[in-house]
C-alpha atoms as a PDB file:
ATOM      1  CA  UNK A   1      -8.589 -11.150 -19.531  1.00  0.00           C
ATOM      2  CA  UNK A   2     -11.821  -9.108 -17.924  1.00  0.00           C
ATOM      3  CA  UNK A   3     -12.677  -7.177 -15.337  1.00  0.00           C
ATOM      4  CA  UNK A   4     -12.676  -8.541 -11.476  1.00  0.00           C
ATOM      5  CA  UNK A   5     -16.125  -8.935 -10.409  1.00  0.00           C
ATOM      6  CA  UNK A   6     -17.355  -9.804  -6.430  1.00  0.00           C
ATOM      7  CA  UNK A   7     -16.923 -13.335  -6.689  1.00  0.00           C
ATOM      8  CA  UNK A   8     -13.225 -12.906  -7.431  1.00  0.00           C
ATOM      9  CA  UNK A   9     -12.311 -11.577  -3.556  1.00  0.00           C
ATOM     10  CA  UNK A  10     -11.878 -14.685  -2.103  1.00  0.00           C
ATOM     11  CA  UNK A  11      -9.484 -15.711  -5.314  1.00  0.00           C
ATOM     12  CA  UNK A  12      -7.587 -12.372  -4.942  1.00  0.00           C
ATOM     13  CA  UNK A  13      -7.329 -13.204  -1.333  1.00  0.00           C
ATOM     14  CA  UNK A  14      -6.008 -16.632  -1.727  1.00  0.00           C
ATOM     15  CA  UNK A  15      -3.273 -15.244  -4.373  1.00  0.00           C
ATOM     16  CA  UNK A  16      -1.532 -12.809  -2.090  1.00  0.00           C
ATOM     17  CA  UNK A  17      -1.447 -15.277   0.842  1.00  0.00           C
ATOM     18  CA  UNK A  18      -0.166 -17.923  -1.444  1.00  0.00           C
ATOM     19  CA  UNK A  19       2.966 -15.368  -2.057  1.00  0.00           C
ATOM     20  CA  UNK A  20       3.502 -14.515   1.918  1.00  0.00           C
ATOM     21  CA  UNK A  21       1.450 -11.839   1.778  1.00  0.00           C
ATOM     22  CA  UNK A  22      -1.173 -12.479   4.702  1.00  0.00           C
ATOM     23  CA  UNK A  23      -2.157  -9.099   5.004  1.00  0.00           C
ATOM     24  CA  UNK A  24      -4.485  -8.909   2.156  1.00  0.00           C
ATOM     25  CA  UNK A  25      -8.794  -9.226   3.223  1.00  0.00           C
ATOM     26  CA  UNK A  26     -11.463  -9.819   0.946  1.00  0.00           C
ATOM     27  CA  UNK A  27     -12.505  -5.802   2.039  1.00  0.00           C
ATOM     28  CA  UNK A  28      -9.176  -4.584   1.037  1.00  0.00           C
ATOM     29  CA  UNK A  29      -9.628  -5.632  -2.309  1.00  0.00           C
ATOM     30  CA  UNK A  30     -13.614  -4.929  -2.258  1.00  0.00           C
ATOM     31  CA  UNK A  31     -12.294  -1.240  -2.010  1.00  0.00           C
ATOM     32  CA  UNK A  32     -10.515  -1.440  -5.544  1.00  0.00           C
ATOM     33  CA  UNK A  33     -13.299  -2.764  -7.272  1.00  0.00           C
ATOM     34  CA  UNK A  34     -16.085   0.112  -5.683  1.00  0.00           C
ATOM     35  CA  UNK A  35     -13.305   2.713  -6.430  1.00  0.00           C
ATOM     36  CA  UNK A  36     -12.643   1.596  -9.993  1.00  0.00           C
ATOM     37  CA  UNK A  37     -13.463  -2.049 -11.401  1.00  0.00           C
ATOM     38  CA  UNK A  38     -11.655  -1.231 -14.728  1.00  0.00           C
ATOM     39  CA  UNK A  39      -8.459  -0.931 -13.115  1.00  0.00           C
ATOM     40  CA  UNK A  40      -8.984  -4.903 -11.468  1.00  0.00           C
ATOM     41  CA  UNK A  41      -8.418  -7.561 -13.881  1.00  0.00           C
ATOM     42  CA  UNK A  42      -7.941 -11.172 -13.905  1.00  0.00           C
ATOM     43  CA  UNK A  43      -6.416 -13.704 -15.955  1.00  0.00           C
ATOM     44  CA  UNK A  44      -8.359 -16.611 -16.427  1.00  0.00           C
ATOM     45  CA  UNK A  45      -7.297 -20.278 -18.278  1.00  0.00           C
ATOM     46  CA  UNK A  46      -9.965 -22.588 -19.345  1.00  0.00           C
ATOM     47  CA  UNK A  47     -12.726 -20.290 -17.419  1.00  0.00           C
ATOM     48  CA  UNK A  48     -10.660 -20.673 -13.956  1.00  0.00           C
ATOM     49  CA  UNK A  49      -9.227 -17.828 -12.519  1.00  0.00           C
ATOM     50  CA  UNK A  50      -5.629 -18.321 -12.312  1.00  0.00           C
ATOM     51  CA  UNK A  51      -3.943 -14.714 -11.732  1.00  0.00           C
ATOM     52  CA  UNK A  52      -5.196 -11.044 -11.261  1.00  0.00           C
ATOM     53  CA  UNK A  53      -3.671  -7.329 -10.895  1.00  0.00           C
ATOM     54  CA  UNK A  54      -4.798  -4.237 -10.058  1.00  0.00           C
ATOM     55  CA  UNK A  55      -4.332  -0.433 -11.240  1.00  0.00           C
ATOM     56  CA  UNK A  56      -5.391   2.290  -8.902  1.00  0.00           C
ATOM     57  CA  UNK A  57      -5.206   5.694 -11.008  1.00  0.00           C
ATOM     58  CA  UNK A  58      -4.764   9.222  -9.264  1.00  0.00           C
ATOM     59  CA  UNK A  59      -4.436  12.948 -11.149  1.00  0.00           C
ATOM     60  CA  UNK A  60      -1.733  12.161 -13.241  1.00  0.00           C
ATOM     61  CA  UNK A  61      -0.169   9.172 -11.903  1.00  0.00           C
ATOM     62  CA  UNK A  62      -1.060   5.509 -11.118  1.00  0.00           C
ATOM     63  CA  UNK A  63      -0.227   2.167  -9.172  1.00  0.00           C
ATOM     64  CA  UNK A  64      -0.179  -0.750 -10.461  1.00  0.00           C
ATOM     65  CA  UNK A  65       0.296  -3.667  -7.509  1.00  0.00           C
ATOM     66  CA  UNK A  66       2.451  -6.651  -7.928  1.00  0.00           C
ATOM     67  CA  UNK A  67       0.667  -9.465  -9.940  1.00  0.00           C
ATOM     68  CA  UNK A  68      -0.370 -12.481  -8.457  1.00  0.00           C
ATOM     69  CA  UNK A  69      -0.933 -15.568  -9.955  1.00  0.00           C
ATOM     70  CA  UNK A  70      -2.060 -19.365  -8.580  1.00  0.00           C
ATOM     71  CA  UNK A  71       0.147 -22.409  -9.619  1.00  0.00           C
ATOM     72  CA  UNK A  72       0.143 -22.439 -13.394  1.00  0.00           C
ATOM     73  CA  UNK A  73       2.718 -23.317 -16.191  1.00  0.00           C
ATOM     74  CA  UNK A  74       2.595 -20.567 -18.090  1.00  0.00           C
ATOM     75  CA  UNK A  75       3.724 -17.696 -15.617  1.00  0.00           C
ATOM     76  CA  UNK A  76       5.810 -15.677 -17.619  1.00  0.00           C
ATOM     77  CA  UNK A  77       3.186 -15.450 -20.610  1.00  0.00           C
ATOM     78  CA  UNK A  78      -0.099 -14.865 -17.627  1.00  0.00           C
ATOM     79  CA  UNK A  79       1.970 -12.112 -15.831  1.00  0.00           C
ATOM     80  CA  UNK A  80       3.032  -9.942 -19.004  1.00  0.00           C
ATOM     81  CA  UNK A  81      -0.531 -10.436 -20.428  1.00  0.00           C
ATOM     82  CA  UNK A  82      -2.181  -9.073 -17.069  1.00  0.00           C
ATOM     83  CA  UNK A  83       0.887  -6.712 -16.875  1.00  0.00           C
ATOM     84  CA  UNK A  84       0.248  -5.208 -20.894  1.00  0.00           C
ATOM     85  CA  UNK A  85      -3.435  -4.870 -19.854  1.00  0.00           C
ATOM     86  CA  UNK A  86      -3.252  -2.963 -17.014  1.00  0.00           C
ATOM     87  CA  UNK A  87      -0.414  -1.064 -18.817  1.00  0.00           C
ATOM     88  CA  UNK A  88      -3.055  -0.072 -21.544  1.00  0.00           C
ATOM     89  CA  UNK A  89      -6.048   1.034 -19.537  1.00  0.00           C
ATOM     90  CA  UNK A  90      -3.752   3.104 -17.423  1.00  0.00           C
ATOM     91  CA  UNK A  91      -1.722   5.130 -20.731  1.00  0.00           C
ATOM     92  CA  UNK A  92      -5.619   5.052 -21.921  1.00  0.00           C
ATOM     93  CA  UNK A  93      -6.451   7.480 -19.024  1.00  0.00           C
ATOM     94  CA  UNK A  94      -3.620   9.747 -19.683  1.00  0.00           C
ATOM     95  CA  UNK A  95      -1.695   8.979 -16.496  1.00  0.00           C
ATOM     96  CA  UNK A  96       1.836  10.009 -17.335  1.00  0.00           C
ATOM     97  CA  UNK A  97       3.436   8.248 -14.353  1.00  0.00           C
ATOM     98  CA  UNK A  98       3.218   4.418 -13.607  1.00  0.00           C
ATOM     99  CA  UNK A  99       4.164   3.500 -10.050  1.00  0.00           C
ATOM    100  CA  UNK A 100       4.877  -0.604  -9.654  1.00  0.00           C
ATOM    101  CA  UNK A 101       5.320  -3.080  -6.852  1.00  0.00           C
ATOM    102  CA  UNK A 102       7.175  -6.186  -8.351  1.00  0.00           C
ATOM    103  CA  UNK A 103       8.559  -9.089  -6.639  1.00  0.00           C
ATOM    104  CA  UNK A 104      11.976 -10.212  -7.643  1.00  0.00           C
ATOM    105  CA  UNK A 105      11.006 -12.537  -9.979  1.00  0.00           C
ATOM    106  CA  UNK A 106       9.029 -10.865 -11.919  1.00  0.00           C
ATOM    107  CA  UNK A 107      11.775  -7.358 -12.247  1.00  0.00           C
ATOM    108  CA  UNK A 108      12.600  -8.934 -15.995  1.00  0.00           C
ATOM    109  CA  UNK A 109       8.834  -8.696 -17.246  1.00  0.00           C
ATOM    110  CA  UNK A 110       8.276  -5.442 -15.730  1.00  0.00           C
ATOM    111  CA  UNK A 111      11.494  -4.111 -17.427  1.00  0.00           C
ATOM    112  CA  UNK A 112      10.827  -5.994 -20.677  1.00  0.00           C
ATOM    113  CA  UNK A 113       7.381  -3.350 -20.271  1.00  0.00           C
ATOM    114  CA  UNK A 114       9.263  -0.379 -19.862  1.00  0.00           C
ATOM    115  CA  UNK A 115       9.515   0.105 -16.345  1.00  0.00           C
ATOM    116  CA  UNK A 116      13.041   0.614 -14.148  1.00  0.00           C
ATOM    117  CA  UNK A 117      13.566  -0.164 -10.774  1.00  0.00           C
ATOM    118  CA  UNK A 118      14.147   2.726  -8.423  1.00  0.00           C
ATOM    119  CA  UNK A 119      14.317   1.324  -4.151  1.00  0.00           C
ATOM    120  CA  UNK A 120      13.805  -1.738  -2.559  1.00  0.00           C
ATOM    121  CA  UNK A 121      10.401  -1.991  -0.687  1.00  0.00           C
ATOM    122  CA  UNK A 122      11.404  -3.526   2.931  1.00  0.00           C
ATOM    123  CA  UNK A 123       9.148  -4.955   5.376  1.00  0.00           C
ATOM    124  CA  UNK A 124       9.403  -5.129   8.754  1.00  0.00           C
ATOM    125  CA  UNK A 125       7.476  -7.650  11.181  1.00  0.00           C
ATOM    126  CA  UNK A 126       7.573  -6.682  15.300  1.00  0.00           C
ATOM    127  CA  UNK A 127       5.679  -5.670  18.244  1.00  0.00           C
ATOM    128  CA  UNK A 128       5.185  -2.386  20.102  1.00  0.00           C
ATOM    129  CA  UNK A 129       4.400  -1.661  23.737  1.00  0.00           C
ATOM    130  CA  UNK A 130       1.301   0.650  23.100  1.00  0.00           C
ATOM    131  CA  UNK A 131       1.512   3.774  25.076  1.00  0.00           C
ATOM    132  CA  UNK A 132      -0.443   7.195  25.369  1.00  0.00           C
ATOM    133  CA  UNK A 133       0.665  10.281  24.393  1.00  0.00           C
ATOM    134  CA  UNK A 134      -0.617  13.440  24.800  1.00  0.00           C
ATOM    135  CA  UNK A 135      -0.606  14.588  21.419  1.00  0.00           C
ATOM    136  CA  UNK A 136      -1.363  11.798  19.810  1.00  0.00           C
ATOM    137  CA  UNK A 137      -5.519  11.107  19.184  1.00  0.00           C
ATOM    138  CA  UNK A 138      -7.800   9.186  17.490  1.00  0.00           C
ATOM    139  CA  UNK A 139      -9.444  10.311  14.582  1.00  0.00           C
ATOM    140  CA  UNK A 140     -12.494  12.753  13.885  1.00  0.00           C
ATOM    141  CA  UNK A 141     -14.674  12.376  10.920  1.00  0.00           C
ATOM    142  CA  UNK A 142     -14.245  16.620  10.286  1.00  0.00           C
ATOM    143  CA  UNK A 143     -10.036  15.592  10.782  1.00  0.00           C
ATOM    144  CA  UNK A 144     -10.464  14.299   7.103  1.00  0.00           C
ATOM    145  CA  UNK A 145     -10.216  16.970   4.793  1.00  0.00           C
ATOM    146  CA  UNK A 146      -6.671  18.229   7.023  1.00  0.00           C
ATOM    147  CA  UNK A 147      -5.510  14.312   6.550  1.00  0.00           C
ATOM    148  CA  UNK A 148      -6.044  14.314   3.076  1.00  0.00           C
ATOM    149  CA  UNK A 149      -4.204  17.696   2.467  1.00  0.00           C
ATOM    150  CA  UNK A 150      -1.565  16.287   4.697  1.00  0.00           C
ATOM    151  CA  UNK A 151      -1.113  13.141   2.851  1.00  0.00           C
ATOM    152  CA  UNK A 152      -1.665  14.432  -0.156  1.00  0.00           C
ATOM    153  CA  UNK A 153       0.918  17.413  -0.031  1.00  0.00           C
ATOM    154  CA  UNK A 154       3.684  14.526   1.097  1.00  0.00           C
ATOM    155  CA  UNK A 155       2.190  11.728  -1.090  1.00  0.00           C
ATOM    156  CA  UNK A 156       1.747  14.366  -4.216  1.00  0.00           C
ATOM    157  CA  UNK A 157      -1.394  12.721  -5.561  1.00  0.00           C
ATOM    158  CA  UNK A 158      -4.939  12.507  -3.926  1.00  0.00           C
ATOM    159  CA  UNK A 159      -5.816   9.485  -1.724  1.00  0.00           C
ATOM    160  CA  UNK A 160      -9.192  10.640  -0.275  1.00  0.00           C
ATOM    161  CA  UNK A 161     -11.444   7.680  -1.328  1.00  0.00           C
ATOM    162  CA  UNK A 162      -8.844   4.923   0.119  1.00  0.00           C
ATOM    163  CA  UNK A 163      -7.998   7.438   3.513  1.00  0.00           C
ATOM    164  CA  UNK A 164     -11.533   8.143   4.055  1.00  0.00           C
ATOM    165  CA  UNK A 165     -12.431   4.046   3.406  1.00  0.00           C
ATOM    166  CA  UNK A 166      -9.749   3.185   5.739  1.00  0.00           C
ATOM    167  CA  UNK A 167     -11.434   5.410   8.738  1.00  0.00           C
ATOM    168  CA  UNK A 168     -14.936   3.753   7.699  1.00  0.00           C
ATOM    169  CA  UNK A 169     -13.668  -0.205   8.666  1.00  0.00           C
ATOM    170  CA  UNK A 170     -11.126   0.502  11.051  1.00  0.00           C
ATOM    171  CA  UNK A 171     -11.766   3.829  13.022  1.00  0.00           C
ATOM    172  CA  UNK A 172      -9.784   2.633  15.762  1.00  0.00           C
ATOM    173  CA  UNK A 173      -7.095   2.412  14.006  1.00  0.00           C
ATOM    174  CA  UNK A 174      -6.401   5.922  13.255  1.00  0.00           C
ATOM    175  CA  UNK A 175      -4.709   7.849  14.647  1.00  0.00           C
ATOM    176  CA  UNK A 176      -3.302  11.739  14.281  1.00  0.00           C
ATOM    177  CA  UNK A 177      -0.678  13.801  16.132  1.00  0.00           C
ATOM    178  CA  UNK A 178      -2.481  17.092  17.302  1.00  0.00           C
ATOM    179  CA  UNK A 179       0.075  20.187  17.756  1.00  0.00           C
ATOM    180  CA  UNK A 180      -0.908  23.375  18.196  1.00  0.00           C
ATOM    181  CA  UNK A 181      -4.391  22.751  16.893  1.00  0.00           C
ATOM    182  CA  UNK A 182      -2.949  21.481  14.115  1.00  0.00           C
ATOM    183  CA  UNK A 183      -2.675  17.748  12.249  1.00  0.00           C
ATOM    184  CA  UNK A 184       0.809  17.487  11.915  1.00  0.00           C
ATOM    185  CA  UNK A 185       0.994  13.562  11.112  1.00  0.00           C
ATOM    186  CA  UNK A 186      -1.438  10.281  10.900  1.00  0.00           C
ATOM    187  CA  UNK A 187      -1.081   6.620  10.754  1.00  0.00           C
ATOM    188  CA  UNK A 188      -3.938   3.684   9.768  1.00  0.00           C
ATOM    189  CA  UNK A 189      -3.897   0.211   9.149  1.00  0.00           C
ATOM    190  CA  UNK A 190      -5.810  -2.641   8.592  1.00  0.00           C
ATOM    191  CA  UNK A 191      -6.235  -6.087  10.543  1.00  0.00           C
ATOM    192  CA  UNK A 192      -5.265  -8.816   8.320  1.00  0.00           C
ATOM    193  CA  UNK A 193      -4.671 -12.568   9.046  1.00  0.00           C
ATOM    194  CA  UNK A 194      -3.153 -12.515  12.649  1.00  0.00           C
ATOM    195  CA  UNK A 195      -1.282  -9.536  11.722  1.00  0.00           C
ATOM    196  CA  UNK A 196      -2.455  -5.935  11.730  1.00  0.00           C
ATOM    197  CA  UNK A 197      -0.807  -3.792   8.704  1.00  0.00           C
ATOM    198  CA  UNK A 198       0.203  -0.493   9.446  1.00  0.00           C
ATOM    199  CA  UNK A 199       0.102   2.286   6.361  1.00  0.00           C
ATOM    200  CA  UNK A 200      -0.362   4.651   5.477  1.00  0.00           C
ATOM    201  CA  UNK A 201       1.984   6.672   8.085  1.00  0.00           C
ATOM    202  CA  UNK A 202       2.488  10.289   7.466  1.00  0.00           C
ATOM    203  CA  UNK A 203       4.084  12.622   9.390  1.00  0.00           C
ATOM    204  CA  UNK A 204       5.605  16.030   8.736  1.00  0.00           C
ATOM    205  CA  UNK A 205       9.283  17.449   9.017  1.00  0.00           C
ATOM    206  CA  UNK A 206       8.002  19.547  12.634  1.00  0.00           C
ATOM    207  CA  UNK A 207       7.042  16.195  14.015  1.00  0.00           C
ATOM    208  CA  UNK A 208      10.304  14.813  16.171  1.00  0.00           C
ATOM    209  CA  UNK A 209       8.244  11.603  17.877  1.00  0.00           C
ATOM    210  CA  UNK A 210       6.381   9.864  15.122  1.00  0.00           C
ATOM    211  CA  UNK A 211       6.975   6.695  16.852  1.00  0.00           C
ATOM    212  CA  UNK A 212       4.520   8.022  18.816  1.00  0.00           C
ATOM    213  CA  UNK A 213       2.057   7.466  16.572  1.00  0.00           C
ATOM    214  CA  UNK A 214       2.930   3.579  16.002  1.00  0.00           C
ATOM    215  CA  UNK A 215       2.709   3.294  19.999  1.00  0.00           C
ATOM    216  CA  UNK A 216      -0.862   4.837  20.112  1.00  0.00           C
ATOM    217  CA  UNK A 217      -2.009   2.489  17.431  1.00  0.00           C
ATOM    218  CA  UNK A 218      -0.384  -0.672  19.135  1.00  0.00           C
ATOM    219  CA  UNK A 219      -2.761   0.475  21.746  1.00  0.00           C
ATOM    220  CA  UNK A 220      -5.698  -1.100  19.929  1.00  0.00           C
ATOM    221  CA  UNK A 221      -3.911  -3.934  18.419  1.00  0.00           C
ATOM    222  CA  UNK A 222      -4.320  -6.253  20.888  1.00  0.00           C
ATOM    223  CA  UNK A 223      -1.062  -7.577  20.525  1.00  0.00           C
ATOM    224  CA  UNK A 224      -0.810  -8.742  17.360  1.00  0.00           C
ATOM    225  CA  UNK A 225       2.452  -8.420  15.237  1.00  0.00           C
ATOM    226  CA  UNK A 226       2.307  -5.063  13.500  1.00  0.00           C
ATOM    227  CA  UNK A 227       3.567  -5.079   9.396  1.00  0.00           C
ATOM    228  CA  UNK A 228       5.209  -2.199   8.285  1.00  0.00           C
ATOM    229  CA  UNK A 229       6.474  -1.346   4.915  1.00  0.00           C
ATOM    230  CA  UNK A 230       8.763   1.359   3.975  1.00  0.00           C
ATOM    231  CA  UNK A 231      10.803   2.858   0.722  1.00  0.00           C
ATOM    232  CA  UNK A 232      14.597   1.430   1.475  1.00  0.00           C
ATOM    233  CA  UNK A 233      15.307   5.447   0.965  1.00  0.00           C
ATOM    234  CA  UNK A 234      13.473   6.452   3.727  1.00  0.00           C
ATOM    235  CA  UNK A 235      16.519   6.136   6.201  1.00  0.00           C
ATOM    236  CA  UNK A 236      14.618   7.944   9.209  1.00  0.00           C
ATOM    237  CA  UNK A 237      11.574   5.238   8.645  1.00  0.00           C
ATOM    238  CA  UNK A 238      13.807   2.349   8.889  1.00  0.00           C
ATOM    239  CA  UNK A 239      16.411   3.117  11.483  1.00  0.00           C
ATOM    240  CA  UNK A 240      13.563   4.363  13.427  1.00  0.00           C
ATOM    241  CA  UNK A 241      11.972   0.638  13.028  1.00  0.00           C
ATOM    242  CA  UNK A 242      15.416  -1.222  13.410  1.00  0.00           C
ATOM    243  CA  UNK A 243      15.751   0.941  16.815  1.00  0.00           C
ATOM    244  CA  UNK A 244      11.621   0.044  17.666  1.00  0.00           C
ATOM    245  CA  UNK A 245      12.636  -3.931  17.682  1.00  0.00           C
ATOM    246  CA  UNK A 246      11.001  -4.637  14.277  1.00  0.00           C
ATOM    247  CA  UNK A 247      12.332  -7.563  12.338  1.00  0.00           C
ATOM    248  CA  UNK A 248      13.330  -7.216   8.305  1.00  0.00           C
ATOM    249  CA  UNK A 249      12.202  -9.918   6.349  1.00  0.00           C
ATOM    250  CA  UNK A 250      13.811 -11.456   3.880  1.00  0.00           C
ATOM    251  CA  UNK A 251      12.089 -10.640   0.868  1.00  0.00           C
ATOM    252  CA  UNK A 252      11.761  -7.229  -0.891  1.00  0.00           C
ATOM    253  CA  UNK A 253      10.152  -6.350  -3.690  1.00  0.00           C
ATOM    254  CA  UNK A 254      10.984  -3.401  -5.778  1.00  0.00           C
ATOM    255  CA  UNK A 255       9.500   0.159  -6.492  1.00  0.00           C
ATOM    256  CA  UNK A 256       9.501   0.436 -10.209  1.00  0.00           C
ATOM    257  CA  UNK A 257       8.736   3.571 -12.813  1.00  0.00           C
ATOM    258  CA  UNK A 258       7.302   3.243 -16.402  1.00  0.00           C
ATOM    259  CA  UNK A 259       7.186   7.126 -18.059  1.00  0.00           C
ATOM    260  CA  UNK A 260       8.509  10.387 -16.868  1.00  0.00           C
ATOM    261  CA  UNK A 261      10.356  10.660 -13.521  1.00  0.00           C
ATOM    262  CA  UNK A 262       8.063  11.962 -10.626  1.00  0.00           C
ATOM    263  CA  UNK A 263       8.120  11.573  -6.884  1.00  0.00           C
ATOM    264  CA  UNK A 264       4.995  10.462  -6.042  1.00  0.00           C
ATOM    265  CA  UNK A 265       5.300   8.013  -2.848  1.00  0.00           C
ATOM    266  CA  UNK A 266       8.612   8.431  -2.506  1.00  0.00           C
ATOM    267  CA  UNK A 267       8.991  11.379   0.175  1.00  0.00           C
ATOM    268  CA  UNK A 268      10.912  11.201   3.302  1.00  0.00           C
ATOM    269  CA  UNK A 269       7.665  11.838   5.213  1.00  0.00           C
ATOM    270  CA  UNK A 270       5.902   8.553   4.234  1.00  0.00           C
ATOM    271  CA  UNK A 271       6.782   6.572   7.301  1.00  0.00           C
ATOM    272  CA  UNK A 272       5.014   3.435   5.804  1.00  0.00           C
ATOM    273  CA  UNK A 273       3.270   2.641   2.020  1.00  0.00           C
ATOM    274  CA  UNK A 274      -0.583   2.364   1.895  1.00  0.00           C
ATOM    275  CA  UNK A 275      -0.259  -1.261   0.431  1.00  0.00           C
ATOM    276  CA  UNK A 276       1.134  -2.832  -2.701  1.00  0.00           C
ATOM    277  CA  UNK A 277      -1.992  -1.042  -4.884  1.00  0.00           C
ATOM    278  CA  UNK A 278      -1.902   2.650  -3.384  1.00  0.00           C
ATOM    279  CA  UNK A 279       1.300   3.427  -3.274  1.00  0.00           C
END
């Protein structure tokens, strides 16, 4: 095991897409290793890269995303090695909660560590007919601080460095709902590999249109097939997509806990996850 370095994006990148998950981009992952390159690791056999994960700490929780690996033998032994490290450097910075993304296969190793499954995590392809709405605007750089108190009163942990890096590649895709001179609700998302992924997608209780928000964005998308993933729990989020058009696909992976219960990420207003390593 050691610690991702630059030349590992393009491996990180090629990992995710080999599991489905084409959303991934060499600056996605860039991101996690400016913000902490402790928490990136990667497995390597015979001085080849062959799996990595990473652990994104907050105040007193963390994520760890699901593990990826490339085409070896040994699977089971790779993922709970890369799983037991990241374990350890997170309990070694005193987070008490330990948020997981795990694809079905790998729900046995995760539990074997401690953790338990609490909601599916479904995703939803589709397309939206972009519209304008009054209320809904793009982004200012002096809207930041009210995002991050936004997101971070629904989200219960502080995203700043990943909200504010979001704005910083992808301006146009962010968008808030202005009401009252207030910021009532934001969405972002990244473009990926024909495919733009939406999250995060906040949006408080007062808000009664925050499709409104996914039809301003689809304004800039240029067509493309928006992602969206949401907590199975979040009924509002996913009728709300089934009703928009959006397609579930087949495979979910699972939310998972390791340590004391806490809701971080899991509230009703969290219309779609940041990504399999925020939360």
């Amino acid at each position: 095991m050691r610690e991702m370095d630059f030349s590992d994006l393009a491996f990180a990148v090629e990992c995710t897409r080999a599991r489905g998950r084409i959303s991934e981009t060499v600056e996605e992952f860039k991101g996690f290793l400016l913000h902490d390159a402790k928490g990136c690791l990667v497995a390597e056999h015979g001085r080849r890269p062959v799996g990595f994960c990473i652990a994104t700490l907050y105040d007193t929780c963390a994520f760890l995303g699901a593990i990826a690996l490339r085409g070896i033998e040994s699977e089971a032994v790779v993922e709970r090695e890369l799983l037991d490290h990241a374990v350890g450097y997170i309990l070694s910075c005193r987070s008490k909660h330990i948020f997981a993304e795990a694809e079905n296969s790998s729900v046995p190793t995760f539990e074997s560590a401690g953790f338990i499954k609490l909601c599916r995590i479904l995703r939803f392809v589709g397309n939206v007919y972009g519209r304008t709405h009054q209320h809904v605007r793009a982004f200012r750089s002096q809207d930041l601080s009210a995002i991050i108190d936004l997101d971070r009163h629904s989200f219960r942990a502080n995203r700043w460095y990943f909200l504010e890096r979001r704005y910083s590649l992808a301006p146009q895709f962010c968008k808030v709902i202005e009401m009252n001179g207030r910021i009532v609700g934001y969405i972002t998302a990244h473009s990926g590999k024909g495919v733009v992924t939406v999250g995060p997608w906040v949006v408080s209780s007062e808000v009664d249109c925050p499709a409104d928000l996914l039809e301003g964005l689809a304004m800039e998308a240029n067509g493309e097939r928006l992602v969206v993933e949401v907590l199975e729990t979040n009924r509002g989020a996913v009728e709300l997509l089934r009703t928009m058009g959006f397609t579930e696909l087949p495979e979910s992976p699972w939310r998972m806990l390791r340590g004391r219960w806490s809701n971080a990420g899991l509230a009703d207003s969290l219309f779609a996850t940041g990504s399999p390593f925020i939360g």
